[in-house]
N, C-alpha and C. Protein backbone atom coordinates (compact mmCIF):
# COMPACT_ATOMS: atom_id res chain seq x y z
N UNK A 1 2.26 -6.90 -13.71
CA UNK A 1 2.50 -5.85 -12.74
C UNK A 1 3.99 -5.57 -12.73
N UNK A 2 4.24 -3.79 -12.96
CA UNK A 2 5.93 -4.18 -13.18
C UNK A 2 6.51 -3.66 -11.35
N UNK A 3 7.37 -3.42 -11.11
CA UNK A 3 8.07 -3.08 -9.57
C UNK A 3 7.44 -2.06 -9.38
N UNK A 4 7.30 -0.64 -9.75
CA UNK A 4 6.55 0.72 -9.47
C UNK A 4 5.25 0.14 -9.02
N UNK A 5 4.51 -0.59 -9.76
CA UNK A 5 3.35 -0.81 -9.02
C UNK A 5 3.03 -1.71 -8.07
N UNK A 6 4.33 -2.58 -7.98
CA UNK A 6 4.28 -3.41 -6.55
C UNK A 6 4.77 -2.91 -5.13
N UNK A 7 5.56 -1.94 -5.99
CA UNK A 7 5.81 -1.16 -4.42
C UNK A 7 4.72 0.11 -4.21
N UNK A 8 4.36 0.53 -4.97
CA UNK A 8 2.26 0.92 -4.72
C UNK A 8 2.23 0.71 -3.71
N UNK A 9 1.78 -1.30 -3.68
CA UNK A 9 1.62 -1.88 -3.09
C UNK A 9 1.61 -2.24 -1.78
N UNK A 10 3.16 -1.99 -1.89
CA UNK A 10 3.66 -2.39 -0.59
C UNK A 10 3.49 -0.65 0.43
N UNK A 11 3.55 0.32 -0.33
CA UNK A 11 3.11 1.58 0.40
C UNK A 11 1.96 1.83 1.09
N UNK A 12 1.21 0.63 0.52
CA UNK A 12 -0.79 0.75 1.16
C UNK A 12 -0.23 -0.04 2.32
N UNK A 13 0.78 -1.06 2.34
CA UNK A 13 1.04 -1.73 4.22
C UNK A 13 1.19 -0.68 4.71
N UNK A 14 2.35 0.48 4.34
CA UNK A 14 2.95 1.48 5.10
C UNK A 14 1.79 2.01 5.45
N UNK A 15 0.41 2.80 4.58
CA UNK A 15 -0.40 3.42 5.36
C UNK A 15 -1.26 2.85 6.20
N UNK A 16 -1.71 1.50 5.77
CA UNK A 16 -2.32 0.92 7.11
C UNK A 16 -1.87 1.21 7.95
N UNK A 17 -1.10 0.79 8.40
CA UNK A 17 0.59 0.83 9.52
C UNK A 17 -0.18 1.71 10.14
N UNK A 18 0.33 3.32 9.48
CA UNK A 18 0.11 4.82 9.73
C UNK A 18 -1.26 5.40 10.11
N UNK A 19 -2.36 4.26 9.84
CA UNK A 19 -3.57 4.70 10.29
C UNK A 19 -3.95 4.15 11.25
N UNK A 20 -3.46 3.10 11.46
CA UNK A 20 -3.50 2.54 13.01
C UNK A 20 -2.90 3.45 14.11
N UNK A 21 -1.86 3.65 13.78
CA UNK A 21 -0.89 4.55 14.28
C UNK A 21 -1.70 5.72 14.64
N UNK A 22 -1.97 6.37 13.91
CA UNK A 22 -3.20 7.47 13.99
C UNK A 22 -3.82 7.51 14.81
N UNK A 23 -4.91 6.30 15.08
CA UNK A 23 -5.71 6.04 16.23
C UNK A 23 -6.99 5.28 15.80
N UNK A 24 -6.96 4.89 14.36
CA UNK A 24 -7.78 4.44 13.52
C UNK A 24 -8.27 2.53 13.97
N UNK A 25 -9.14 1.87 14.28
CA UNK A 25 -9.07 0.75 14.23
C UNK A 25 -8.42 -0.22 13.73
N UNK A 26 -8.52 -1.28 13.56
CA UNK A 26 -7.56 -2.48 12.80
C UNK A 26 -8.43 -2.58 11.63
N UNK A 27 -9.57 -2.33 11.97
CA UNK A 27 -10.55 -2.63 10.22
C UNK A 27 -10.16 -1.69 9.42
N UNK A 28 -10.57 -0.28 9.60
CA UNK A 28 -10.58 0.41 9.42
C UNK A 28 -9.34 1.15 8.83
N UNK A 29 -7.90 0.82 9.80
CA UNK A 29 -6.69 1.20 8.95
C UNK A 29 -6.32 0.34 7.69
N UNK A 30 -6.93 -1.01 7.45
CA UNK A 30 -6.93 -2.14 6.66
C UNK A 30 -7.24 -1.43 5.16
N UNK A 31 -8.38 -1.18 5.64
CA UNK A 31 -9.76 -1.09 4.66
C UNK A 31 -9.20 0.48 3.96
N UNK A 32 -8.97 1.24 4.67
CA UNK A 32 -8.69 2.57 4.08
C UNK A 32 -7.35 2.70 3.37
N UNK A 33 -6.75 1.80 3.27
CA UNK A 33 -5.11 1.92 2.84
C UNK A 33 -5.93 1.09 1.41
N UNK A 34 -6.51 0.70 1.16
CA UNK A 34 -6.78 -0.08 -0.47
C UNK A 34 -8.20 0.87 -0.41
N UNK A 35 -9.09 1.29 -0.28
CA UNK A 35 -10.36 1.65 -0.41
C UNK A 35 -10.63 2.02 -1.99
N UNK A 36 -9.81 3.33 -1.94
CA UNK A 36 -9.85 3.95 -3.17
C UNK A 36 -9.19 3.49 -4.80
N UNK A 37 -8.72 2.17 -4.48
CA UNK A 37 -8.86 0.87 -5.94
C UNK A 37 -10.05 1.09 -6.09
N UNK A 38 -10.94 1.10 -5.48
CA UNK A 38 -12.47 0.05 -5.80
C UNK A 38 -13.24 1.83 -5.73
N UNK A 39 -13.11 2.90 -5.65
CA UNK A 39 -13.88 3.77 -5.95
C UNK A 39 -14.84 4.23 -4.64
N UNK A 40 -13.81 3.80 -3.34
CA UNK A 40 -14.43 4.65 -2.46
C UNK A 40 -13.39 5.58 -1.71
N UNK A 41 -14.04 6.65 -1.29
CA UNK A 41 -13.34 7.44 -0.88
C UNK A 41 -13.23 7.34 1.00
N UNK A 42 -12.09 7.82 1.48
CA UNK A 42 -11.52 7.95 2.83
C UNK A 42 -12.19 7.80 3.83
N UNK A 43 -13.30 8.83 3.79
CA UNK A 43 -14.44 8.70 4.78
C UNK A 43 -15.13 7.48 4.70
N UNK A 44 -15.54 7.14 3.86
CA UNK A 44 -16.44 6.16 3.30
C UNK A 44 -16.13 5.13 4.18
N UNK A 45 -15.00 4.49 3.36
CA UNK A 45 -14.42 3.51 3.79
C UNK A 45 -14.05 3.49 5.61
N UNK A 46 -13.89 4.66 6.41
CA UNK A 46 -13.26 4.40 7.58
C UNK A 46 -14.96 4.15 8.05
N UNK A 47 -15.85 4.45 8.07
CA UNK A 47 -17.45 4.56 8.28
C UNK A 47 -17.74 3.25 8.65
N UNK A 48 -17.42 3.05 7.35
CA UNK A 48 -17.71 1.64 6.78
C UNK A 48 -17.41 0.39 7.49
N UNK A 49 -16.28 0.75 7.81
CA UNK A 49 -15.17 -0.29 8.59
C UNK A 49 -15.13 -0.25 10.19
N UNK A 50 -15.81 1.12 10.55
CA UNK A 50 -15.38 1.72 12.53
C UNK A 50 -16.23 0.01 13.04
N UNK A 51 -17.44 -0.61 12.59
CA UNK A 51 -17.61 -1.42 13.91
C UNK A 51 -17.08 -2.90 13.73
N UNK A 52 -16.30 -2.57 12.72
CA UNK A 52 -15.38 -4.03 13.00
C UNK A 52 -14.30 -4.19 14.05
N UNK A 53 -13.55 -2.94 14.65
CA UNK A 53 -12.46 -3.01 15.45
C UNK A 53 -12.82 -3.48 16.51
N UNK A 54 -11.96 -4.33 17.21
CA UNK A 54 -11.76 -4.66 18.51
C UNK A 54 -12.50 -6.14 18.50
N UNK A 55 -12.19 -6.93 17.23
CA UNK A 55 -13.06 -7.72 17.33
C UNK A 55 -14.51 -7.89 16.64
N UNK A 56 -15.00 -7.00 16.19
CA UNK A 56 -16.68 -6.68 15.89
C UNK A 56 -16.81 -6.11 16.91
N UNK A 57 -17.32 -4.76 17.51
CA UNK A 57 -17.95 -3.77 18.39
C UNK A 57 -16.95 -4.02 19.34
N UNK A 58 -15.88 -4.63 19.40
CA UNK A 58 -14.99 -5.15 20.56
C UNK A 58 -15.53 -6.16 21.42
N UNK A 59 -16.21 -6.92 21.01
CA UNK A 59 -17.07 -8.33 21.28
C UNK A 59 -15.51 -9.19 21.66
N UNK A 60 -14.31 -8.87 20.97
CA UNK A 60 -12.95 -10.08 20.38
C UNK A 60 -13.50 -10.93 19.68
N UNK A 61 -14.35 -10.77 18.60
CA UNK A 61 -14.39 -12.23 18.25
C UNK A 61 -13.72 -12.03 17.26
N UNK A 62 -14.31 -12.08 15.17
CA UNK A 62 -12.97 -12.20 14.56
C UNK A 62 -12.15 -11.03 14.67
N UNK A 63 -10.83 -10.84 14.33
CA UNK A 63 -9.43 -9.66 14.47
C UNK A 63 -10.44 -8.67 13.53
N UNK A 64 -10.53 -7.54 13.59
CA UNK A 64 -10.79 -6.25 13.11
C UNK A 64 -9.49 -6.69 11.53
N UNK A 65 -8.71 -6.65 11.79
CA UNK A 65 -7.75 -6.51 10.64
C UNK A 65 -8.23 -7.77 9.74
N UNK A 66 -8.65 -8.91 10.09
CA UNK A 66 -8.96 -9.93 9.33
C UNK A 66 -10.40 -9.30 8.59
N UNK A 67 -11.26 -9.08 9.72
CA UNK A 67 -12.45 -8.28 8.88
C UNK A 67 -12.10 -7.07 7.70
N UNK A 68 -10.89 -6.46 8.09
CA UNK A 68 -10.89 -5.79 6.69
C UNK A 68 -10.83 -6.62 5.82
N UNK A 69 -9.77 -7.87 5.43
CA UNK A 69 -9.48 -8.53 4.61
C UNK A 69 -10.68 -8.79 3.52
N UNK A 70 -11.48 -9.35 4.32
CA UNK A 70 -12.98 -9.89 3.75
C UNK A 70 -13.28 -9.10 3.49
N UNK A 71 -13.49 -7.28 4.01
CA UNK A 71 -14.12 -6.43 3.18
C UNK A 71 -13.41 -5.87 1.78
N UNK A 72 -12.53 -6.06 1.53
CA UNK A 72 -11.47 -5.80 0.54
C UNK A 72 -11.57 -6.76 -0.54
N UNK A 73 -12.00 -7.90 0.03
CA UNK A 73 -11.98 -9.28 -1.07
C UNK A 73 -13.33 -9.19 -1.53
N UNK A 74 -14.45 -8.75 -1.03
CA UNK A 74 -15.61 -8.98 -1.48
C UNK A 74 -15.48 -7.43 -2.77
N UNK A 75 -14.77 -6.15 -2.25
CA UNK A 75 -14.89 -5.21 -3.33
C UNK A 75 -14.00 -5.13 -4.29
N UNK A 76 -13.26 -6.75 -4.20
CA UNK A 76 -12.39 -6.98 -5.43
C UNK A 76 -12.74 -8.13 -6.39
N UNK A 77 -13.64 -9.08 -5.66
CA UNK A 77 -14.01 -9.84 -6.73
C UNK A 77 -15.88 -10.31 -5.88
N UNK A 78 -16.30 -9.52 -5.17
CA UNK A 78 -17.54 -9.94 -4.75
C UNK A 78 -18.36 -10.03 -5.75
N UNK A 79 -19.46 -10.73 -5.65
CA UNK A 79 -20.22 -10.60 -7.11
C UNK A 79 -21.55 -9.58 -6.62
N UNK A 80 -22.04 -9.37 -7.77
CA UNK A 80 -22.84 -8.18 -7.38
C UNK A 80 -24.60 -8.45 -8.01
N UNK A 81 -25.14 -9.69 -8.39
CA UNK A 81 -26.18 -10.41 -8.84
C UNK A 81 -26.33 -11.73 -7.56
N UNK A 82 -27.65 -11.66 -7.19
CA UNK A 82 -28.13 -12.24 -6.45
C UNK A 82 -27.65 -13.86 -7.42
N UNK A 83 -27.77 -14.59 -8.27
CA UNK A 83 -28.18 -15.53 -8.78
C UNK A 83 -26.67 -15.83 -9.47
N UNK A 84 -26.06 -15.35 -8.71
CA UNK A 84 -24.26 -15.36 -9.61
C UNK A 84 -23.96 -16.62 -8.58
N UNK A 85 -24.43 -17.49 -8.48
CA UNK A 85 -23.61 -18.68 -7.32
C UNK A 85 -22.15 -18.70 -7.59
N UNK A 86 -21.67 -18.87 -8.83
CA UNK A 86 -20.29 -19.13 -9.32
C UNK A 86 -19.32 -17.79 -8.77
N UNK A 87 -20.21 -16.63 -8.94
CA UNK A 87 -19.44 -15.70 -8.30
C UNK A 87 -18.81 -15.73 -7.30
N UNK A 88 -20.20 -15.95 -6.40
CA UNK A 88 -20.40 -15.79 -4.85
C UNK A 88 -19.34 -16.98 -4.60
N UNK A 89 -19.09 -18.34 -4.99
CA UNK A 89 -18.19 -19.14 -4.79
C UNK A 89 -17.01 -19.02 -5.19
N UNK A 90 -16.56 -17.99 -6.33
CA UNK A 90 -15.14 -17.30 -6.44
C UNK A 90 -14.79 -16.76 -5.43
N UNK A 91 -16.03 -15.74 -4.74
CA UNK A 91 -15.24 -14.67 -3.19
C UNK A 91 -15.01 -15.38 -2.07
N UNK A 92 -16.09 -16.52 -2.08
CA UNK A 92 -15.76 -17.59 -0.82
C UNK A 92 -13.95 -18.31 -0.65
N UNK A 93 -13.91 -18.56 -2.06
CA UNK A 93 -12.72 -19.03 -2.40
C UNK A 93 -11.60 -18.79 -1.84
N UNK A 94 -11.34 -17.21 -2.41
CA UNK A 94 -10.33 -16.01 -2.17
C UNK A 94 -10.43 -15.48 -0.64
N UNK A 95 -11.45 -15.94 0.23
CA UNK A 95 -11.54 -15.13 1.33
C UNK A 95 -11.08 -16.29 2.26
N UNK A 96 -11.47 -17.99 1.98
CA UNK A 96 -10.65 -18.85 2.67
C UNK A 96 -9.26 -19.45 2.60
N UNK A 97 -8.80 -18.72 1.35
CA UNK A 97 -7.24 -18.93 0.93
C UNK A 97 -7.07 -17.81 1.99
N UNK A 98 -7.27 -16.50 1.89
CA UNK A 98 -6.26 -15.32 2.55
C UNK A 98 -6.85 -15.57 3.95
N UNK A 99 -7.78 -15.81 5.26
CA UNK A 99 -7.90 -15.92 5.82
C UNK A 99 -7.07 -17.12 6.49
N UNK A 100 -6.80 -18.35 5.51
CA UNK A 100 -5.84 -19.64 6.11
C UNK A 100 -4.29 -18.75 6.57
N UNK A 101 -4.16 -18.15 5.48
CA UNK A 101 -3.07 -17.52 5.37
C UNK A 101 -2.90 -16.67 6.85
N UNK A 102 -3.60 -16.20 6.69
CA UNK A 102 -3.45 -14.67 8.02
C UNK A 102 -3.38 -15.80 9.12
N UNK A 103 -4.42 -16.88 9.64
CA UNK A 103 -4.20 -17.65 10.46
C UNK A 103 -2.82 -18.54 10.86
N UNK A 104 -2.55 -18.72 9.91
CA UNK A 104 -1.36 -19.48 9.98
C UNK A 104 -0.17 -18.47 10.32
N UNK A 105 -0.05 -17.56 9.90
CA UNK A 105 1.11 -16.18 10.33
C UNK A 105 0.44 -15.92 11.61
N UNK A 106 -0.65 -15.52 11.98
CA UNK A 106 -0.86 -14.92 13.24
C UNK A 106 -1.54 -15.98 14.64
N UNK A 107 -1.68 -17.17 13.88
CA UNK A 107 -2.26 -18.08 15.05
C UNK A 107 -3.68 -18.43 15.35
N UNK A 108 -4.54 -17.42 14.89
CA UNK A 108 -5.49 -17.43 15.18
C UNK A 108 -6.44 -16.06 14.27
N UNK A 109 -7.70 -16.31 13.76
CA UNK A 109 -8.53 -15.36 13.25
C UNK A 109 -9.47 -14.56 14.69
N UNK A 110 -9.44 -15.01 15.58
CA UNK A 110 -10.20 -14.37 16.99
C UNK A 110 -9.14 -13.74 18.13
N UNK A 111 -10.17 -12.41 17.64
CA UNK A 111 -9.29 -11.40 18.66
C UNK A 111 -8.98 -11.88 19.76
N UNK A 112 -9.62 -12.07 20.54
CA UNK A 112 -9.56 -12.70 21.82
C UNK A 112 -7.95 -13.65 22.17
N UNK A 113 -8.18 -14.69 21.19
CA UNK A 113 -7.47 -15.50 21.26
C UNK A 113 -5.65 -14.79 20.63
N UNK A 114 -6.17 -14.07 19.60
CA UNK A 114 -4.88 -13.11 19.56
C UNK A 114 -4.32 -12.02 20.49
N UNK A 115 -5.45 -11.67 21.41
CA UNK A 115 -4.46 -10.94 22.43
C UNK A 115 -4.03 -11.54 23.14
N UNK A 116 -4.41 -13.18 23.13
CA UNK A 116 -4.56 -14.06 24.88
C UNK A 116 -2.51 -14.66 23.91
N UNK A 117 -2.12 -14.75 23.13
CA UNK A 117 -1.47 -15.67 22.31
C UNK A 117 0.05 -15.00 23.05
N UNK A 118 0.86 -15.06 22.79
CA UNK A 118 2.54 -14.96 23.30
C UNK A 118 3.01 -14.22 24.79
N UNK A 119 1.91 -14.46 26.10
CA UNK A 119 1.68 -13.77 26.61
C UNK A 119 1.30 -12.46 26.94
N UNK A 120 0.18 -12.31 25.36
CA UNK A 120 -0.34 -10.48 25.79
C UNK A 120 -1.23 -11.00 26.64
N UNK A 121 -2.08 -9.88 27.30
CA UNK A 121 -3.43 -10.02 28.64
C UNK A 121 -4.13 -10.18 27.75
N UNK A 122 -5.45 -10.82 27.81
CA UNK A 122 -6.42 -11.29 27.08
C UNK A 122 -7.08 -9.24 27.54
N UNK A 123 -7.75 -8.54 26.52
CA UNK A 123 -8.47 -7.65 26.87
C UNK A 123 -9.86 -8.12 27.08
N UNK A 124 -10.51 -7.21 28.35
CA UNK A 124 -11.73 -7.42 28.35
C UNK A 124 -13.22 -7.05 27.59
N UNK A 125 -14.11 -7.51 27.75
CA UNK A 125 -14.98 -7.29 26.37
C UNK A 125 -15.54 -6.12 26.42
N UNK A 126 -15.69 -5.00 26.24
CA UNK A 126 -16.23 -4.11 26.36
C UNK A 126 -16.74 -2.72 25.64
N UNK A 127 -17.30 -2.29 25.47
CA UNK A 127 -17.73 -1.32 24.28
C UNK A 127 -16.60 0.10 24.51
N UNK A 128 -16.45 0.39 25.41
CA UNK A 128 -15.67 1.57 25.60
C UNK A 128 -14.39 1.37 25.15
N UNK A 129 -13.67 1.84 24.00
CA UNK A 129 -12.50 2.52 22.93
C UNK A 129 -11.17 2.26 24.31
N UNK A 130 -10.27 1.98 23.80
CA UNK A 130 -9.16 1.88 24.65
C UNK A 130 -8.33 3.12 24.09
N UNK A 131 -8.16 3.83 25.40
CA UNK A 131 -7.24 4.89 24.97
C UNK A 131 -5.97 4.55 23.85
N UNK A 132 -5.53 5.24 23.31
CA UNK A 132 -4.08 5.23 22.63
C UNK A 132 -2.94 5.48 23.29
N UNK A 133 -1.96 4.83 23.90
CA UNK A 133 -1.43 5.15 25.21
C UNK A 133 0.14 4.78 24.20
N UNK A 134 1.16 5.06 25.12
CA UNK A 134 2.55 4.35 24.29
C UNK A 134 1.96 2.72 25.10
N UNK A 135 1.60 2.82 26.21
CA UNK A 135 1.23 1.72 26.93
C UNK A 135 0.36 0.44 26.39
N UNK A 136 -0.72 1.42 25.42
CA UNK A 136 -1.37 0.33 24.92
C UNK A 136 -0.39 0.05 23.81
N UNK A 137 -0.01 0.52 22.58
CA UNK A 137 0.81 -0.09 21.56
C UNK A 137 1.67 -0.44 22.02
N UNK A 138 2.73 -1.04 23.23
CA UNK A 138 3.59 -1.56 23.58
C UNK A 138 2.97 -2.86 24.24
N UNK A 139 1.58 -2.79 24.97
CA UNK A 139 1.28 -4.31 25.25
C UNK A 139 0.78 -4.98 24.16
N UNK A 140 -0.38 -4.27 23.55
CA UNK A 140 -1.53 -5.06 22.11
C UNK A 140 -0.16 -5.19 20.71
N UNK A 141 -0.99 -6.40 20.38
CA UNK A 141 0.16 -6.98 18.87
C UNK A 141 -0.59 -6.59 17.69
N UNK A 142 -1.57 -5.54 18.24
CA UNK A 142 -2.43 -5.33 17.08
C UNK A 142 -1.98 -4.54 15.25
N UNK A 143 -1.02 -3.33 15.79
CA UNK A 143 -0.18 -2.94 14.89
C UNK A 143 0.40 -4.32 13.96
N UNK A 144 0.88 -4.87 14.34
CA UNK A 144 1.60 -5.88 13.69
C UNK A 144 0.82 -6.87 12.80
N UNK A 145 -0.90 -7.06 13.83
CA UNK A 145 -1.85 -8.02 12.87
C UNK A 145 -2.61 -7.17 11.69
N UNK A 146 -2.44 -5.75 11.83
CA UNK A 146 -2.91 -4.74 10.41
C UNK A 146 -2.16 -5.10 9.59
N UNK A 147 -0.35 -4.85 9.91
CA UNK A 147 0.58 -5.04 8.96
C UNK A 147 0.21 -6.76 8.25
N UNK A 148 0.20 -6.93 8.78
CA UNK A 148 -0.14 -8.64 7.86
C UNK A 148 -1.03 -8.54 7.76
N UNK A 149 -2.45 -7.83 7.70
CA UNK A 149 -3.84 -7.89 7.13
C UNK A 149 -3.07 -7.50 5.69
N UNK A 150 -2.76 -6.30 5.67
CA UNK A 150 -2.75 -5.80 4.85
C UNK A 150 -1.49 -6.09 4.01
N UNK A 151 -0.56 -6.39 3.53
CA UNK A 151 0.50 -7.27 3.48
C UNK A 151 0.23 -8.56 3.08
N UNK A 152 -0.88 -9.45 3.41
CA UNK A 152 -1.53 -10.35 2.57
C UNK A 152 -2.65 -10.19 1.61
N UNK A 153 -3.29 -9.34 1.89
CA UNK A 153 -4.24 -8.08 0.57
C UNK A 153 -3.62 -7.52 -0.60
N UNK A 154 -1.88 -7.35 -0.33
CA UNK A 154 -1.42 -6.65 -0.96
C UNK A 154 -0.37 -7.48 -2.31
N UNK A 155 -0.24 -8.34 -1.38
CA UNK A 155 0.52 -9.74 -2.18
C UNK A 155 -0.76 -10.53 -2.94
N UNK A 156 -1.69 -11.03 -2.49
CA UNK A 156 -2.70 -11.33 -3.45
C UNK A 156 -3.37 -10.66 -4.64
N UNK A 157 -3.31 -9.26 -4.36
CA UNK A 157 -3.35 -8.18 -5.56
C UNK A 157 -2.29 -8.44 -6.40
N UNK A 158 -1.00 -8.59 -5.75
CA UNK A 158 0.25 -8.81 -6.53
C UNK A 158 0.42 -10.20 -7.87
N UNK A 159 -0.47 -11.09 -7.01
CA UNK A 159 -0.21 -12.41 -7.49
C UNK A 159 -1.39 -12.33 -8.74
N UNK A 160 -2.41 -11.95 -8.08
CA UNK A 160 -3.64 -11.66 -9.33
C UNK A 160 -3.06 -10.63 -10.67
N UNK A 161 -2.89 -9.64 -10.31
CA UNK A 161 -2.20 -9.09 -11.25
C UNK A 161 -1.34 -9.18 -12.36
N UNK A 162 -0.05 -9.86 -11.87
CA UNK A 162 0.86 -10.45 -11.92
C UNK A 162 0.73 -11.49 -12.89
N UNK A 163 0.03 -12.71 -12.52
CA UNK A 163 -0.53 -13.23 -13.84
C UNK A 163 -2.15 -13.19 -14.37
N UNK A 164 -2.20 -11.89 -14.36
CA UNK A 164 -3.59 -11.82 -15.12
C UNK A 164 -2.34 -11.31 -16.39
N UNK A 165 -3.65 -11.48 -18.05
CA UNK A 165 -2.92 -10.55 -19.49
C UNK A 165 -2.93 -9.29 -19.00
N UNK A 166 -1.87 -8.56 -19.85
CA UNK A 166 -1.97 -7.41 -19.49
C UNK A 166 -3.24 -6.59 -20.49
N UNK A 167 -3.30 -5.74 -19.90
CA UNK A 167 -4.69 -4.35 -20.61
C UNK A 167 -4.79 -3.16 -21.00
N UNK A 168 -5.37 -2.85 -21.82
CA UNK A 168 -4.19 -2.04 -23.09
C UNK A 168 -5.03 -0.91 -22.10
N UNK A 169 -4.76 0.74 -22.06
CA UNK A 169 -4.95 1.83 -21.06
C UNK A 169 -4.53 1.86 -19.63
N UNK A 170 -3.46 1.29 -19.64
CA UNK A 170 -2.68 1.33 -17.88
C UNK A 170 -2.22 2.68 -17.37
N UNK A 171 -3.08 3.15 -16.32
CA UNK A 171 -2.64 4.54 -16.48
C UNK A 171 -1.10 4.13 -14.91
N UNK A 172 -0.59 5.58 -14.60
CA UNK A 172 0.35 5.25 -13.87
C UNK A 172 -0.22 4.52 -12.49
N UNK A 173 -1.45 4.96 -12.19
CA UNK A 173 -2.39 4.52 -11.03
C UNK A 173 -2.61 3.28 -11.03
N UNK A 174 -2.01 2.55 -10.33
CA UNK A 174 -2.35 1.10 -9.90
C UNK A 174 -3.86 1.23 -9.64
N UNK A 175 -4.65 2.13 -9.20
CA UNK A 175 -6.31 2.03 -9.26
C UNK A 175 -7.15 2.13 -10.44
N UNK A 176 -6.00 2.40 -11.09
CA UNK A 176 -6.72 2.59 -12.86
C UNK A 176 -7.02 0.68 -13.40
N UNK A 177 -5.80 0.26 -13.02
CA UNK A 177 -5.61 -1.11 -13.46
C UNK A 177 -5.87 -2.01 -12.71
N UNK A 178 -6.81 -1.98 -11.17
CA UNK A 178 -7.91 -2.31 -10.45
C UNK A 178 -9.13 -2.44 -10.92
N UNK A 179 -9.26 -1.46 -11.35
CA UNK A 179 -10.55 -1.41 -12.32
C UNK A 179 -10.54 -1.39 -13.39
N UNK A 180 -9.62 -1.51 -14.15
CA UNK A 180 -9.75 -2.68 -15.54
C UNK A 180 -10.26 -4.03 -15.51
N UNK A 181 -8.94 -4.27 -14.59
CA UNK A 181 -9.15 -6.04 -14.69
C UNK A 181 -10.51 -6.76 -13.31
N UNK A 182 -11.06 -5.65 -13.06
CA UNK A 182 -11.85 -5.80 -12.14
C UNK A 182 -14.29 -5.25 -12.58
N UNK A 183 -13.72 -5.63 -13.72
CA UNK A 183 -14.79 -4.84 -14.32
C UNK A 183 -15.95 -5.59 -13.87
N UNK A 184 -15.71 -7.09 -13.85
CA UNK A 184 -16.76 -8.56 -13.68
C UNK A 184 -17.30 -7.58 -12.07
N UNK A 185 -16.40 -7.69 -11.13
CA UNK A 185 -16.90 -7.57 -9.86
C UNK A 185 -17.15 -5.91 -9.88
N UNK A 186 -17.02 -5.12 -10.25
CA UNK A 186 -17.55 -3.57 -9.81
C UNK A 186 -17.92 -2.99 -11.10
N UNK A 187 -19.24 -3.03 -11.07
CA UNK A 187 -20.13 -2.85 -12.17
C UNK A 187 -19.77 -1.30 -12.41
N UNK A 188 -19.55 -0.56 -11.72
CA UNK A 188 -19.17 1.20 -12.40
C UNK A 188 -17.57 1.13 -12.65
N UNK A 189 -16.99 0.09 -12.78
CA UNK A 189 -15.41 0.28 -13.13
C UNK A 189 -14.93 1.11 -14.05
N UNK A 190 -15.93 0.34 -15.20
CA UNK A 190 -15.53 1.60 -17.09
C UNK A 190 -15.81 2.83 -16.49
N UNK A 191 -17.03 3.41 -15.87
CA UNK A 191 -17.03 4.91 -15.50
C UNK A 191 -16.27 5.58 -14.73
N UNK A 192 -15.77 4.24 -13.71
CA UNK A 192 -14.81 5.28 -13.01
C UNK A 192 -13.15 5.48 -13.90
N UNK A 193 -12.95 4.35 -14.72
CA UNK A 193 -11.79 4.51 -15.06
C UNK A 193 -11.88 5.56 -16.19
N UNK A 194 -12.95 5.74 -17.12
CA UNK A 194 -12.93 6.94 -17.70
C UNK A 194 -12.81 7.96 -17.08
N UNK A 195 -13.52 8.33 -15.95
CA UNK A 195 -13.71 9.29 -14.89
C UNK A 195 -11.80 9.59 -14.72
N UNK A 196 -11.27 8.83 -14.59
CA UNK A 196 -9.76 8.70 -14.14
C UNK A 196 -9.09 9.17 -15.00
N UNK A 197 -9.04 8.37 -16.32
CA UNK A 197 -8.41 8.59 -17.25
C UNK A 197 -8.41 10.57 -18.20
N UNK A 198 -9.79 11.14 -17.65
CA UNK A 198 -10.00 12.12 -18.36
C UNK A 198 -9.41 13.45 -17.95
């Protein structure tokens, strides 16, 4: 991976960031700042991702931003055959390395316990959307737990990359070379990267 494509990289934190910012969930700004590596598009992915925020349905249980993580790791090396155990124990792998990780930077994988953590108010459980207030992004640390969702998604791409061989058709698109070296886990990779390349 040379610098142009690590700072890619580091531009998918910036849009998480910016989709939170937006008004977008913690899954959901996660999930949509990498989506389109793996061949889904904008909508898709925010769809995909709306009932993880706030916890899962806003239950607080795990961080919305951690749930992106896992959804990102499973469409980067999930296996896609029922009978792939070895697979399925590669994604387990990768999802308890970056999850230790996020824990250890943020304290805790449960919402709950992350709003309750440096004196924020613990929020209460409830299905109804919390407005977007300057009020709420000045009490919730949630902005900050996207930025390190995604920021540890983005460095593990880095590190995989980084020392994987390199592969001969690198187009300038860091999503081109997602789905090269990603062919094992996303069975339409060759089509989409032809699709790309043409």
């Amino acid at each position: 991976m040379n610098e142009e494509e690590s700072k890619k990289l580091d531009e998918r934190v910036d849009r998480a960031v910016e989709n939170f910012m937006a008004g977008y969930g913690c899954c959901q700004s996660v999930v949509a700042a990498f989506a389109d590596l793996y061949g889904l598009d904008d909508t898709l992915a925010k769809k995909m991702a709306a009932g993880f925020g706030g916890g899962v349905g806003r239950m607080r249980m795990m961080c919305g931003a951690v749930s992106g993580i896992v959804m990102l790791t499973g469409l980067d090396c999930g296996q896609t055959e029922g009978s792939d155990s070895e697979g399925k124990s590669a994604c387990y792998k990768v999802v308890q390395e970056l999850l230790a990780k996020s824990k250890e930077e943020n304290g805790s994988l449960i919402c709950a316990e992350i709003l309750g953590l440096k004196g924020y108010e613990k929020a209460p459980s409830s299905y109804v959307a919390s407005e977007r207030t300057a009020e709420y992004y000045k009490q919730r640390p949630c902005v900050a737990k996207v930025e390190s969702a995604a920021r540890l998604f983005a460095n593990y791409l880095k590190e995989k990359y980084y020392h994987s061989p390199p592969t001969p058709h690198l187009s300038e698109e860091l999503g081109v070379r997602s789905y090269e070296l990603g062919v094992r886990s996303y069975p339409h990779s060759k089509e989409l990267l032809t699709q790309k390349n043409s």
